[in-house]
PDB file of N, CA and C in Angstrom:
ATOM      1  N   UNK A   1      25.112  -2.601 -10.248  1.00  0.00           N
ATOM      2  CA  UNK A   1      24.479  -1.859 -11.309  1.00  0.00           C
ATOM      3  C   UNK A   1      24.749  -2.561 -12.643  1.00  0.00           C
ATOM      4  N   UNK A   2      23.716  -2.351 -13.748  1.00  0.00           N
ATOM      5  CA  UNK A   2      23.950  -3.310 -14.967  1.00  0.00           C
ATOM      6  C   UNK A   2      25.188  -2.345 -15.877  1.00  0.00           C
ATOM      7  N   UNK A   3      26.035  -3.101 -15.862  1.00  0.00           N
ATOM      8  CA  UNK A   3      26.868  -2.688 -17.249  1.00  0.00           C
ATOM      9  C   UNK A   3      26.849  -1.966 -18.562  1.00  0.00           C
ATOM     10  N   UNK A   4      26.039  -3.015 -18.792  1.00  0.00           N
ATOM     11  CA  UNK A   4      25.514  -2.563 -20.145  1.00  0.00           C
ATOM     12  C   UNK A   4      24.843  -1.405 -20.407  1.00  0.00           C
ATOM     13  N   UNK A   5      25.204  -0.193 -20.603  1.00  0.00           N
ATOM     14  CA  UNK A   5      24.186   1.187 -20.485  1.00  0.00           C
ATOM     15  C   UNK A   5      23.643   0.817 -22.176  1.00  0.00           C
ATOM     16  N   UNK A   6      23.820   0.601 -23.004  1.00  0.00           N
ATOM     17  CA  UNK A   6      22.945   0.511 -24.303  1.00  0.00           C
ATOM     18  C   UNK A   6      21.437   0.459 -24.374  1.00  0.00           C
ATOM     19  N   UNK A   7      20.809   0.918 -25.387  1.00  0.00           N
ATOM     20  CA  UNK A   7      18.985   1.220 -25.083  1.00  0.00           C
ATOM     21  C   UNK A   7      18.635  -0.248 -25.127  1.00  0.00           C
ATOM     22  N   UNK A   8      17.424  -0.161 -25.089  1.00  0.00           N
ATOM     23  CA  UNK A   8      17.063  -1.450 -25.241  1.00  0.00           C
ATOM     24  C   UNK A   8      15.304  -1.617 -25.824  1.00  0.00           C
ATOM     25  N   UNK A   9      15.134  -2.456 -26.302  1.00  0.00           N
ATOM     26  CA  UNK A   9      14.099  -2.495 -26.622  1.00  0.00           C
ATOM     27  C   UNK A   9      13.213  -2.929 -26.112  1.00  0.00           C
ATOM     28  N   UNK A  10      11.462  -2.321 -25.885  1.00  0.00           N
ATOM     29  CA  UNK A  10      10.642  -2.498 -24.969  1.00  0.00           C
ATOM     30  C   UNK A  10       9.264  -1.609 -25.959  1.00  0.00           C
ATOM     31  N   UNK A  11       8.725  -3.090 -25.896  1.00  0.00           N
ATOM     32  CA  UNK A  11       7.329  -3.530 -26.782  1.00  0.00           C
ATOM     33  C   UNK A  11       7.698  -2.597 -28.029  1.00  0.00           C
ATOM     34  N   UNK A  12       8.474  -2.603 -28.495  1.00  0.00           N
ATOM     35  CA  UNK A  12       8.572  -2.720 -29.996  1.00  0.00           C
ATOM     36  C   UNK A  12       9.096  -0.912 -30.223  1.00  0.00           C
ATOM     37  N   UNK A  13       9.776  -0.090 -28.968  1.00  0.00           N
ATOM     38  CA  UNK A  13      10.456   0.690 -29.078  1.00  0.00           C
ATOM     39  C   UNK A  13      11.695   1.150 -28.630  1.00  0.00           C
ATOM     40  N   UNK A  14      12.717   1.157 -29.366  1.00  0.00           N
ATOM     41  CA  UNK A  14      14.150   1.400 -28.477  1.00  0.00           C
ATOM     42  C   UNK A  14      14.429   2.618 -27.482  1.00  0.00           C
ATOM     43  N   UNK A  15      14.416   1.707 -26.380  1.00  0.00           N
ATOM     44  CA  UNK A  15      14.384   2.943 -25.212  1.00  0.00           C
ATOM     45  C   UNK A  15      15.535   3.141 -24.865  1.00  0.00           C
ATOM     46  N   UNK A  16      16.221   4.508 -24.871  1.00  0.00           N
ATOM     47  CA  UNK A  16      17.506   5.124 -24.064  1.00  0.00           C
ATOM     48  C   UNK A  16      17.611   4.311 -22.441  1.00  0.00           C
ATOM     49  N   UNK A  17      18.308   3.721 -22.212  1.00  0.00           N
ATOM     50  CA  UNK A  17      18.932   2.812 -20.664  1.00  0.00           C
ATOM     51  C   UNK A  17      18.632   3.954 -19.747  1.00  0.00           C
ATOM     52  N   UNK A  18      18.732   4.981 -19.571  1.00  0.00           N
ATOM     53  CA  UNK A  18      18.155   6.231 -18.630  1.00  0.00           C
ATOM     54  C   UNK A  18      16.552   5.823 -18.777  1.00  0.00           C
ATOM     55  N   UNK A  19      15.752   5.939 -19.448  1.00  0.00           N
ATOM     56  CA  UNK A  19      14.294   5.777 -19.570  1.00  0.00           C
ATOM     57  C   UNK A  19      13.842   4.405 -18.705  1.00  0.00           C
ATOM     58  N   UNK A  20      14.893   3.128 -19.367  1.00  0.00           N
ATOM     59  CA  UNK A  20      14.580   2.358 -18.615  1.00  0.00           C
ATOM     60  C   UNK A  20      14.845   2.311 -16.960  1.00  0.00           C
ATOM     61  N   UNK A  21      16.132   2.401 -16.486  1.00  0.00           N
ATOM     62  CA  UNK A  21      16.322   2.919 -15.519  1.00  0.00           C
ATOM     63  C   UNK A  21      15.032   3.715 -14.728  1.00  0.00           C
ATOM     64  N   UNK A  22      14.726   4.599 -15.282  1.00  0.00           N
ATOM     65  CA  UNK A  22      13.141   5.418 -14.657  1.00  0.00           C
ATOM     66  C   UNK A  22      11.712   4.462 -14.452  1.00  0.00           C
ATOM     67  N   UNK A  23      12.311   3.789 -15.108  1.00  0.00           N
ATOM     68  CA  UNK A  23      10.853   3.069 -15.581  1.00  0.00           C
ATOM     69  C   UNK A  23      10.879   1.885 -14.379  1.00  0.00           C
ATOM     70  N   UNK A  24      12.204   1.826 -14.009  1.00  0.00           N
ATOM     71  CA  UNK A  24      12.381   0.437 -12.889  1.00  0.00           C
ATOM     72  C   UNK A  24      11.875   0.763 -11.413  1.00  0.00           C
ATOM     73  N   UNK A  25      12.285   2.319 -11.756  1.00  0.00           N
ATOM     74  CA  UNK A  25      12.216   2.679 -10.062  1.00  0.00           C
ATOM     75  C   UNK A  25      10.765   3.547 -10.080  1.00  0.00           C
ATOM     76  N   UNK A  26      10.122   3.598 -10.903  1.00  0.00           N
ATOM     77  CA  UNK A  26       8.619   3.993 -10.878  1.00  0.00           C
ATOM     78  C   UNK A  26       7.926   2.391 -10.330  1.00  0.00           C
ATOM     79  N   UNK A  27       8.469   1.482 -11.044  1.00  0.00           N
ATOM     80  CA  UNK A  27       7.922  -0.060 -10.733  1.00  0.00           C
ATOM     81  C   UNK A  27       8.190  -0.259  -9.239  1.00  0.00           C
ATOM     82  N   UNK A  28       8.807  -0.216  -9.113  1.00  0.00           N
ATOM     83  CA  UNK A  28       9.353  -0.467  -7.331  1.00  0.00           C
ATOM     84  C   UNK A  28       8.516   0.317  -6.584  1.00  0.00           C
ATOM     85  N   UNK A  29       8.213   2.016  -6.877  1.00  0.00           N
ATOM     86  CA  UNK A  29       7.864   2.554  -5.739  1.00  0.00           C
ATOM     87  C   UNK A  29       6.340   2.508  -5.791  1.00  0.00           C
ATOM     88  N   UNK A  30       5.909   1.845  -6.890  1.00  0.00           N
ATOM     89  CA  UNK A  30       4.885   1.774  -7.256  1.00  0.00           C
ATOM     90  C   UNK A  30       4.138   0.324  -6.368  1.00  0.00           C
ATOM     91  N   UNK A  31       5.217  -0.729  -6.894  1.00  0.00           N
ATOM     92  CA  UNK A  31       5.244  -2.135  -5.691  1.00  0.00           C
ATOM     93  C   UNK A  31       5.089  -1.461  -4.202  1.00  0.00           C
ATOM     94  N   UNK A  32       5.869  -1.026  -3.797  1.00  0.00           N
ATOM     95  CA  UNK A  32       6.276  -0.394  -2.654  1.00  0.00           C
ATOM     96  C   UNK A  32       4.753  -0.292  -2.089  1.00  0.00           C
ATOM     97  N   UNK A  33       4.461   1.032  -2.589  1.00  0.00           N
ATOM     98  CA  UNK A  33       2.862   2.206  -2.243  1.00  0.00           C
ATOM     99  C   UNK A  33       1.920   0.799  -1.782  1.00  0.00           C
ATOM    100  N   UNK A  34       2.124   0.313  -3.204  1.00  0.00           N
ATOM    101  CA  UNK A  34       0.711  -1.161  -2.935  1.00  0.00           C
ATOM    102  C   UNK A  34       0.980  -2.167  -1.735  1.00  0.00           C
ATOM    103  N   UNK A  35       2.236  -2.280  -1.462  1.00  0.00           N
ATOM    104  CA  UNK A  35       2.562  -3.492   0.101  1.00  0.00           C
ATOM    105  C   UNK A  35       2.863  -4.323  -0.659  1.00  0.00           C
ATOM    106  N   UNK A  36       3.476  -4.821  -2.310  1.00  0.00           N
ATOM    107  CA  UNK A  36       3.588  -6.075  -2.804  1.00  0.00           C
ATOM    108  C   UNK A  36       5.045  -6.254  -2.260  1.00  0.00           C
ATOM    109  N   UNK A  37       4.537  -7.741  -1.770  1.00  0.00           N
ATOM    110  CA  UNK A  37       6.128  -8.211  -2.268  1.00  0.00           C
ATOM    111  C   UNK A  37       6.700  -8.815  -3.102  1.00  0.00           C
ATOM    112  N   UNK A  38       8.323  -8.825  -3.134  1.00  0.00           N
ATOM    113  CA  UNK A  38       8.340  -9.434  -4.343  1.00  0.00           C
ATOM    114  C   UNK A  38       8.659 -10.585  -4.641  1.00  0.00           C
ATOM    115  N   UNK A  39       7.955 -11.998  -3.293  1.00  0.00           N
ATOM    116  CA  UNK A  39       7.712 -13.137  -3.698  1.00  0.00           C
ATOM    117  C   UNK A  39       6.352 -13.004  -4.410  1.00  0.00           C
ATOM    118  N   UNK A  40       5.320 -12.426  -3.986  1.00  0.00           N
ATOM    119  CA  UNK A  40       4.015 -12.610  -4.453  1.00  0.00           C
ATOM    120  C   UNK A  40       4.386 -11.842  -6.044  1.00  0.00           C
ATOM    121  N   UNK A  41       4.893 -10.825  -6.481  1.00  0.00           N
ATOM    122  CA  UNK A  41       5.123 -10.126  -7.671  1.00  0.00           C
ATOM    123  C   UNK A  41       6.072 -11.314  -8.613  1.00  0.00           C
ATOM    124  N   UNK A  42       7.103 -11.890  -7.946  1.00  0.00           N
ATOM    125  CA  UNK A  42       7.451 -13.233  -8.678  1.00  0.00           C
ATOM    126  C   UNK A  42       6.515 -14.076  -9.215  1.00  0.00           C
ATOM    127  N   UNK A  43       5.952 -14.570  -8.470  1.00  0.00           N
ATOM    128  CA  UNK A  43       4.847 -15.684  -8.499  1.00  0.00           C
ATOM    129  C   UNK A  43       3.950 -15.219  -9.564  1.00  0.00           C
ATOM    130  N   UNK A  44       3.120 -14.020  -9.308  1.00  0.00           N
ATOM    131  CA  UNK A  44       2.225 -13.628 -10.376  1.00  0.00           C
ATOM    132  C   UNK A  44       2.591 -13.816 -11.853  1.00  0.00           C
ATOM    133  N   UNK A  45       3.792 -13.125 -12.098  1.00  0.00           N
ATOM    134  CA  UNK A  45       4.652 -12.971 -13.106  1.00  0.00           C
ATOM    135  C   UNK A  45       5.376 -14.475 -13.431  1.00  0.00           C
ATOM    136  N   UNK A  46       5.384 -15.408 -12.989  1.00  0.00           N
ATOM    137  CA  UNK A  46       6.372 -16.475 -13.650  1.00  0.00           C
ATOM    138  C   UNK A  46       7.831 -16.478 -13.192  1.00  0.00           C
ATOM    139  N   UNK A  47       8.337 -15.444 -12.534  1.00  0.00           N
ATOM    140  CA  UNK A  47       9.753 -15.353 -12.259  1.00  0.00           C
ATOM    141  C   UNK A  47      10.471 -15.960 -11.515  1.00  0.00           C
ATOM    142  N   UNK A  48      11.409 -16.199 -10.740  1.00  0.00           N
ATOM    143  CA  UNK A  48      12.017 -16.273  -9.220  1.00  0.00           C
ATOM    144  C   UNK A  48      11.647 -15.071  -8.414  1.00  0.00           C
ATOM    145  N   UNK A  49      12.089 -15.013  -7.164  1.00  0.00           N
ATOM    146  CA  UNK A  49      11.918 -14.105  -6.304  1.00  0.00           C
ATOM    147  C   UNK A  49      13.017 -13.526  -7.145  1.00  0.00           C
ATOM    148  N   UNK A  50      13.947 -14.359  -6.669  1.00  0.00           N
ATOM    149  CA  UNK A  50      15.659 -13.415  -7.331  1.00  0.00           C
ATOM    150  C   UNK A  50      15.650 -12.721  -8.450  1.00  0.00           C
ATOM    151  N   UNK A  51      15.472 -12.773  -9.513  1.00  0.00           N
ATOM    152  CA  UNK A  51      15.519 -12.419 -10.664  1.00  0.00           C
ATOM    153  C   UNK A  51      14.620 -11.221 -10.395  1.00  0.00           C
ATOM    154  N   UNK A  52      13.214 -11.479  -9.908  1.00  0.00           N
ATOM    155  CA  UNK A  52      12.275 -10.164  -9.831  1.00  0.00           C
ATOM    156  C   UNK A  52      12.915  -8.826  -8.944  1.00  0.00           C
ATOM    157  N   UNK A  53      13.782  -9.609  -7.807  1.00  0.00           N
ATOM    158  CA  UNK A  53      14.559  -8.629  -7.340  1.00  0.00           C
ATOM    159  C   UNK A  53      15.655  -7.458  -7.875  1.00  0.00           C
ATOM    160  N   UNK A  54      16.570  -9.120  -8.262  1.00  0.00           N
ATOM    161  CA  UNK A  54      17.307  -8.169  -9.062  1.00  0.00           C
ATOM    162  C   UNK A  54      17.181  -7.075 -10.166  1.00  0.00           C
ATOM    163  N   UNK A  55      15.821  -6.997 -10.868  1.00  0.00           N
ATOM    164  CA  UNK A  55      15.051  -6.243 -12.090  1.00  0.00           C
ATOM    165  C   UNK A  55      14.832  -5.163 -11.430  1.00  0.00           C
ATOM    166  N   UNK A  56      13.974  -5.114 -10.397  1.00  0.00           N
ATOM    167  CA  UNK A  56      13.066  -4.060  -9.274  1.00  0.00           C
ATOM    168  C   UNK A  56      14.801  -3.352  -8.696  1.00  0.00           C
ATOM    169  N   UNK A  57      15.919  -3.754  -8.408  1.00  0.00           N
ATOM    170  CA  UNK A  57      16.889  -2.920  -7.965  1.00  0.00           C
ATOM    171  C   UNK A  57      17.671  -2.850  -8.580  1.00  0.00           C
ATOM    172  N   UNK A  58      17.128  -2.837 -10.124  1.00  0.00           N
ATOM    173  CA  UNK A  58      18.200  -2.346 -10.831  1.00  0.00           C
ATOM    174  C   UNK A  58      19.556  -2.506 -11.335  1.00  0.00           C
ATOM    175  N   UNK A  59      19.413  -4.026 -10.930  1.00  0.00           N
ATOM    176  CA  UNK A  59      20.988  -4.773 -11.106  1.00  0.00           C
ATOM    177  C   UNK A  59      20.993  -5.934 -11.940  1.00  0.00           C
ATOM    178  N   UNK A  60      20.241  -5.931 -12.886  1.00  0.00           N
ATOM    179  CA  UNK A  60      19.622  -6.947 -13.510  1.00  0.00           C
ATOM    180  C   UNK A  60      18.795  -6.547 -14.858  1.00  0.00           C
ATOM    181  N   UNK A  61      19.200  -6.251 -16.235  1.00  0.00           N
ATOM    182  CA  UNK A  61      18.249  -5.942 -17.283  1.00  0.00           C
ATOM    183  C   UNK A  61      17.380  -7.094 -17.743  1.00  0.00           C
ATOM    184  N   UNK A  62      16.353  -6.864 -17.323  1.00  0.00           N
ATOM    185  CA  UNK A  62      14.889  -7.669 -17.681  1.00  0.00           C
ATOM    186  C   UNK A  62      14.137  -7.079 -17.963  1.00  0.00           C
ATOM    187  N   UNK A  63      14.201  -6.948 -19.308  1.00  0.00           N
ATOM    188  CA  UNK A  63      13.111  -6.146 -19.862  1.00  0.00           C
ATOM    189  C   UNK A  63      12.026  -6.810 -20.300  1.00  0.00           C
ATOM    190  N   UNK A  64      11.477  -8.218 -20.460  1.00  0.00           N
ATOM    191  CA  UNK A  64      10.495  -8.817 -21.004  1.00  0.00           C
ATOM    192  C   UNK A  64       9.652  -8.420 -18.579  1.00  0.00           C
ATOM    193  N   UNK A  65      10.441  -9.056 -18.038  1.00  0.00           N
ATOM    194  CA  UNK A  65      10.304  -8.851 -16.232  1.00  0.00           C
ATOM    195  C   UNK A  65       9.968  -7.803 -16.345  1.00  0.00           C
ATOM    196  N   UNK A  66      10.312  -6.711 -16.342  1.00  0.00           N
ATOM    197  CA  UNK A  66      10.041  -5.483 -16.252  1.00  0.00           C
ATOM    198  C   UNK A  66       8.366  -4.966 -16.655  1.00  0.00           C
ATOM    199  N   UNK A  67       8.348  -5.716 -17.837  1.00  0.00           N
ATOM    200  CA  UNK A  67       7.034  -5.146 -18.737  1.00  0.00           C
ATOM    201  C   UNK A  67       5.903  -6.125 -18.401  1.00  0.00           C
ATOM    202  N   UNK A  68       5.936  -7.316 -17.473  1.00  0.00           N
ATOM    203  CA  UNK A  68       5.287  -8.490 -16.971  1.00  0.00           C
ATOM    204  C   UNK A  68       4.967  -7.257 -15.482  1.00  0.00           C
ATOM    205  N   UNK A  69       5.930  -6.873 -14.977  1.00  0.00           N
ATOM    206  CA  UNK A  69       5.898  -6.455 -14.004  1.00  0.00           C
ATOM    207  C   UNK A  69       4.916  -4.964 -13.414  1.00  0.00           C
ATOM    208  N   UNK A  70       5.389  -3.974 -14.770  1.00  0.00           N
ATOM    209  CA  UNK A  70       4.244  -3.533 -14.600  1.00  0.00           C
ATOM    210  C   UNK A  70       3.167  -3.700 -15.694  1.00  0.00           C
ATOM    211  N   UNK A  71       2.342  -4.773 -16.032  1.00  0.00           N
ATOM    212  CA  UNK A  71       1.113  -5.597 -16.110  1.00  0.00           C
ATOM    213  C   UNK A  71       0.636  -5.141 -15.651  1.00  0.00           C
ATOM    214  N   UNK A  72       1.143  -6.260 -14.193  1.00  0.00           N
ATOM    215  CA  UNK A  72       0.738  -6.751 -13.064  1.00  0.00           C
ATOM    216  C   UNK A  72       0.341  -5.534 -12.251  1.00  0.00           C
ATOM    217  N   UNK A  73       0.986  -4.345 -12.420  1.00  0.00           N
ATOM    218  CA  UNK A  73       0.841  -3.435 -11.046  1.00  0.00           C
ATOM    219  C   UNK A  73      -0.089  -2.542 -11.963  1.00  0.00           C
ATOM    220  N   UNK A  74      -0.061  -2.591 -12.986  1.00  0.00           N
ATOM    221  CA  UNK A  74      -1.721  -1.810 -14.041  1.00  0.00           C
ATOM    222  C   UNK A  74      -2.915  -2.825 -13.608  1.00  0.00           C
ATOM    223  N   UNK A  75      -2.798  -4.001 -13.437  1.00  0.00           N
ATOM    224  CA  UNK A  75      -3.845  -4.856 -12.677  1.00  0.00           C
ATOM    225  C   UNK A  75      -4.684  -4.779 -11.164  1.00  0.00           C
ATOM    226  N   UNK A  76      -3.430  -4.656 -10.581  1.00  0.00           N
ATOM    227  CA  UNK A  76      -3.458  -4.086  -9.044  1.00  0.00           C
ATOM    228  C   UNK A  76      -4.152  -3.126  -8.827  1.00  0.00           C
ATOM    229  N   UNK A  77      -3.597  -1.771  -9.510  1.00  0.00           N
ATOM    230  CA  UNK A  77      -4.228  -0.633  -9.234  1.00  0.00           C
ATOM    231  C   UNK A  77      -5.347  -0.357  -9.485  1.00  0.00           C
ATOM    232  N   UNK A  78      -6.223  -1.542 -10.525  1.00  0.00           N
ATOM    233  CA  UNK A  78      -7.241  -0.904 -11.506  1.00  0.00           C
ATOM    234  C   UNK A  78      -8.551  -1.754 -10.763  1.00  0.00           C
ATOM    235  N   UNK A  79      -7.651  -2.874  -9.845  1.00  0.00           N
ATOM    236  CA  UNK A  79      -8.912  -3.744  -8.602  1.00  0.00           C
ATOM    237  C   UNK A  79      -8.776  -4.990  -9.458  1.00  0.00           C
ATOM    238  N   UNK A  80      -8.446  -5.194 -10.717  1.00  0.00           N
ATOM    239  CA  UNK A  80      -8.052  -6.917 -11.227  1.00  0.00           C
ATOM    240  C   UNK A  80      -7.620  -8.036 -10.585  1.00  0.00           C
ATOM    241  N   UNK A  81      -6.301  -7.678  -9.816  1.00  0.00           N
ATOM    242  CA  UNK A  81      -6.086  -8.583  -9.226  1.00  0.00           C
ATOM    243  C   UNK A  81      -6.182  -7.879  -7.390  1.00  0.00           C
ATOM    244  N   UNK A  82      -6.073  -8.869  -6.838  1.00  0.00           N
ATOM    245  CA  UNK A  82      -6.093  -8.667  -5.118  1.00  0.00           C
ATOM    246  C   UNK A  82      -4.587  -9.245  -4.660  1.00  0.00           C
ATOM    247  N   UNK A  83      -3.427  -8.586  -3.725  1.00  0.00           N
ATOM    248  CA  UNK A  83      -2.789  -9.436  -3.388  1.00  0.00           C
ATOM    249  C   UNK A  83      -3.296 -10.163  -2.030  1.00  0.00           C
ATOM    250  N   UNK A  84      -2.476 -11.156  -1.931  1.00  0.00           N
ATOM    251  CA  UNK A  84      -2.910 -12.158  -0.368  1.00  0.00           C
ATOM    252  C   UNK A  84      -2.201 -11.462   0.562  1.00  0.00           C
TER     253      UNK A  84
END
């Protein structure tokens, strides 16, 4: 689990570490629902697998990842992108 409980900032508002926290595991179950994985969710995004992992479970503050991440899954859902 990340250490650091302090807010953090995300697109230009300081979010309470609980919010973010919510916001990680909406991303995941959200990945999840769609079948992504998270080599292909790496890849899209620029990341490692690892790093995307570690963000998606929460053991890892990436908040620029995070906000790449769900983009990507506002893309998905809306028919933008297709995964393979």
């Amino acid at each position: 689990m990340i250490a650091n409980r302090k807010p953090c900032w995300m697109d230009g508002t300081l979010v309470p570490f609980d919010e973010y926290l919510r916001r990680v595991e909406a991303a995941r179950r959200r990945a999840e629902a769609l079948c992504l994985t998270r080599t292909w969710i790496a890849a899209q995004i620029g990341r490692s697998r690892g790093h995307t992992t570690r963000v998606l479970a929460g053991r890892d503050r990436g908040v620029e990842t995070l906000l790449r991440i769900e983009a990507l899954l506002r893309r998905v859902e809306a028919g933008e992108v297709a995964p393979r």
